[in-house]
C-alpha atoms as a PDB file:
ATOM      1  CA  UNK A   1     186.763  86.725 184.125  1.00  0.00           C
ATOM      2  CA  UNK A   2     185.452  84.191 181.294  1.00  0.00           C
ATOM      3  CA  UNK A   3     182.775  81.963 182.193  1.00  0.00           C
ATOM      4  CA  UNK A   4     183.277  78.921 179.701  1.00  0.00           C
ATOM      5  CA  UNK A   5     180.528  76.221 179.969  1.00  0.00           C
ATOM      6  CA  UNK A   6     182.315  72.837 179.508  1.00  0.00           C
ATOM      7  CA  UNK A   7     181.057  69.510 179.174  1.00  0.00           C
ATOM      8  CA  UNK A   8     184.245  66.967 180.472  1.00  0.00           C
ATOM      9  CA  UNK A   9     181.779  64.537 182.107  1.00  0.00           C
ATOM     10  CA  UNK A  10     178.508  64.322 183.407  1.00  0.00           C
ATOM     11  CA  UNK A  11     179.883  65.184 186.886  1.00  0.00           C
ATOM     12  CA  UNK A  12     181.720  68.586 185.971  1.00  0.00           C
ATOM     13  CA  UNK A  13     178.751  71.195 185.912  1.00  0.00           C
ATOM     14  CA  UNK A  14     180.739  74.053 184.302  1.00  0.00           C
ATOM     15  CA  UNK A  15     184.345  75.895 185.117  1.00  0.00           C
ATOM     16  CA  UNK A  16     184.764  79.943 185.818  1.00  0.00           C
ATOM     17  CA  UNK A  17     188.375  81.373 184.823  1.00  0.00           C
ATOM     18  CA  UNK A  18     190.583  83.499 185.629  1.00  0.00           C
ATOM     19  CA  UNK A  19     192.078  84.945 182.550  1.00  0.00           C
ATOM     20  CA  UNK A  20     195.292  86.814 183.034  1.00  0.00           C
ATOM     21  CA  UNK A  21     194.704  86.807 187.542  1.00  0.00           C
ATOM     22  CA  UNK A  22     196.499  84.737 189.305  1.00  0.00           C
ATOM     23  CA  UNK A  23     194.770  83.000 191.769  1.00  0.00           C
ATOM     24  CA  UNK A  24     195.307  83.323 195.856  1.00  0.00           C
ATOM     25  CA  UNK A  25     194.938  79.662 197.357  1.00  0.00           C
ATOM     26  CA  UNK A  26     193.476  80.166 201.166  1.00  0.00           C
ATOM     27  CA  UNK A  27     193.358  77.019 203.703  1.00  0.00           C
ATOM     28  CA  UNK A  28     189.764  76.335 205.138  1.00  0.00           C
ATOM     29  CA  UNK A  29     189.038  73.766 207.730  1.00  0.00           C
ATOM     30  CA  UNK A  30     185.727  71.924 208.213  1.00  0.00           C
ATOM     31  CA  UNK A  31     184.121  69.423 210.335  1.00  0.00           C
ATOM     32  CA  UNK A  32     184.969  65.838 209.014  1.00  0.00           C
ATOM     33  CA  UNK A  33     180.701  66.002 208.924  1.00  0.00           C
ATOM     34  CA  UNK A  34     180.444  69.041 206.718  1.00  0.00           C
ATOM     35  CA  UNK A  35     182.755  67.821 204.063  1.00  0.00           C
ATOM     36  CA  UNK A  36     181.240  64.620 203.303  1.00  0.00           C
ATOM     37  CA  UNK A  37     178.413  66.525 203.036  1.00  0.00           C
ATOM     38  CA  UNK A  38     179.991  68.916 200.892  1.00  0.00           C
ATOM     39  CA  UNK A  39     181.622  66.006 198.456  1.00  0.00           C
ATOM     40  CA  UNK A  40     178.469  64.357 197.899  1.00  0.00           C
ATOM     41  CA  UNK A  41     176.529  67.700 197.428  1.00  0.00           C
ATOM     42  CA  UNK A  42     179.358  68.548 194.595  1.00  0.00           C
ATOM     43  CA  UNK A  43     178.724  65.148 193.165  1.00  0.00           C
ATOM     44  CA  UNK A  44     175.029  65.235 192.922  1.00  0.00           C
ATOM     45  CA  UNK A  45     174.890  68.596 191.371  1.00  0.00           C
ATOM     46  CA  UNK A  46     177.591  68.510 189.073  1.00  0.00           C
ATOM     47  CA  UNK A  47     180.554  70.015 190.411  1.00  0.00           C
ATOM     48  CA  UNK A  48     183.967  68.578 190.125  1.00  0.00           C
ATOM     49  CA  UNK A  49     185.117  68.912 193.375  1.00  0.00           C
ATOM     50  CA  UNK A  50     183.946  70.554 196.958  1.00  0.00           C
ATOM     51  CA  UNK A  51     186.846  73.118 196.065  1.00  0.00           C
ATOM     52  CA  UNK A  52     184.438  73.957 192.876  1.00  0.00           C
ATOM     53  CA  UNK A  53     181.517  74.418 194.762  1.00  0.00           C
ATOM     54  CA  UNK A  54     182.878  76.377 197.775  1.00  0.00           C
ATOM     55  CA  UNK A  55     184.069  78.884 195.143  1.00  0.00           C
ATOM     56  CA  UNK A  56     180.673  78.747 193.098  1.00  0.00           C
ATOM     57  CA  UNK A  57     178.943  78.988 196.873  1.00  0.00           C
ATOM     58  CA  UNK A  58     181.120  82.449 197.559  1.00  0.00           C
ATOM     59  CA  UNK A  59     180.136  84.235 193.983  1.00  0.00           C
ATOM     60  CA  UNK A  60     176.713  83.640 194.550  1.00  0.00           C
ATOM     61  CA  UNK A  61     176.921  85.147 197.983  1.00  0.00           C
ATOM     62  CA  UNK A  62     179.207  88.279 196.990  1.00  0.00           C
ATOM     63  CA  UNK A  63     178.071  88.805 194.012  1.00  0.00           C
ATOM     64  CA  UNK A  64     174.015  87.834 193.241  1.00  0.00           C
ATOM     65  CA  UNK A  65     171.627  90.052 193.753  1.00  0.00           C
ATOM     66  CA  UNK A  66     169.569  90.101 197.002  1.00  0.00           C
ATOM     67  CA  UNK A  67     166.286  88.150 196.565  1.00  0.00           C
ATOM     68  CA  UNK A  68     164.244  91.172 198.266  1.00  0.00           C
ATOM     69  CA  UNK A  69     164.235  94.628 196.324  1.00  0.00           C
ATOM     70  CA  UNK A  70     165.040  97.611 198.794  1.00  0.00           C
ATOM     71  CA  UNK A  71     161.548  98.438 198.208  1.00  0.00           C
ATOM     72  CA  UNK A  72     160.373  95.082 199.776  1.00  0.00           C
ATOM     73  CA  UNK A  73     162.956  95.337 202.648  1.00  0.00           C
ATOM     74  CA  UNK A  74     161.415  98.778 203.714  1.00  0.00           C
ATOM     75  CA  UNK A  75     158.382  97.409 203.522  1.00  0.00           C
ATOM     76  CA  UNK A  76     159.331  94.342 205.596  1.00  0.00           C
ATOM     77  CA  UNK A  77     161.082  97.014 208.007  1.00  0.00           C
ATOM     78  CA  UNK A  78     157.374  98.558 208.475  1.00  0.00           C
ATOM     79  CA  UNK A  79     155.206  95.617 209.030  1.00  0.00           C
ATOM     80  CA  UNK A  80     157.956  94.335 212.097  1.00  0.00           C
ATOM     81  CA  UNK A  81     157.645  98.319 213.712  1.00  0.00           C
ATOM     82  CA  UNK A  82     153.939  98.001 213.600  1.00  0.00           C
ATOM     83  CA  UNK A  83     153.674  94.532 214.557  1.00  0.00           C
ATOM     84  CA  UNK A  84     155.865  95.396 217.477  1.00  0.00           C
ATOM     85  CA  UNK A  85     153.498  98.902 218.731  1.00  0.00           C
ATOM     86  CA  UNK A  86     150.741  96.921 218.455  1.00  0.00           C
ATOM     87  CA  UNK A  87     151.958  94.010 220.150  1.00  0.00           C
ATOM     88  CA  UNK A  88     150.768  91.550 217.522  1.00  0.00           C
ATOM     89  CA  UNK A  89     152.712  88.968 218.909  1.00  0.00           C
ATOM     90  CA  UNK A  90     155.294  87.774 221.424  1.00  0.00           C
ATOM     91  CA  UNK A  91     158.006  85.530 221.242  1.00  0.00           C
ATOM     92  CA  UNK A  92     159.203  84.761 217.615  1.00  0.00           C
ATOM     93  CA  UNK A  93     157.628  81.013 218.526  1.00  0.00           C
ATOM     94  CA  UNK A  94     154.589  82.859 218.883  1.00  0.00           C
ATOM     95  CA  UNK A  95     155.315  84.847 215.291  1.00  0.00           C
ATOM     96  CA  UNK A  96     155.849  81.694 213.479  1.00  0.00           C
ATOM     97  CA  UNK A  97     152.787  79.888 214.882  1.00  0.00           C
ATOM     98  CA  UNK A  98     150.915  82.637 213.363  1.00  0.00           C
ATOM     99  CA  UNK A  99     152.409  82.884 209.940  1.00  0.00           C
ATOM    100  CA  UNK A 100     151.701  79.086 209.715  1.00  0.00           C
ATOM    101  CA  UNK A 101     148.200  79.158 210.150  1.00  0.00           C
END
């Protein structure tokens, strides 16, 4: 894949091809809600159509890297365990009033 940054209007943020793939088209339905959501979130942020940013939305989930290092997830991992022996708190309600503070 080429990524080619394009300027066609001021509502087109950029366009990923395919060079030499063809393309599989898949069928998705959506709450009436979630795509007028979706069409003005394209429009806001550049994108030239929901189809555009559904596509954009799936590479950044498959292929971006996670926001948390393995490191930091083990570590994360660690403070829940003890948390939980020592029975710093109860209820995730509880948790979050904590963390707040």
């Amino acid at each position: 894949m080429v990524q080619l940054k394009r300027q066609h209007s001021e509502n087109y943020k950029y366009s990923l091809v395919s060079i030499g793939i063809m393309n599989t088209q898949i069928n998705l339905r959506v709450p009436q809600d979630l795509l007028a959501s979706a069409r003005a979130y394209a429009t806001k942020h550049g994108f030239g159509n929901v189809q555009e940013l559904i596509k954009e939305s799936l590479r950044e989930k498959v292929f971006e890297q996670p926001k948390l290092t393995t490191e930091e997830i083990k570590l994360v991992t660690k403070l829940i365990e003890a948390s939980r022996k020592k029975k710093l708190y109860g209820t995730e309600e509880e948790l979050f009033k904590k963390l707040k503070r």
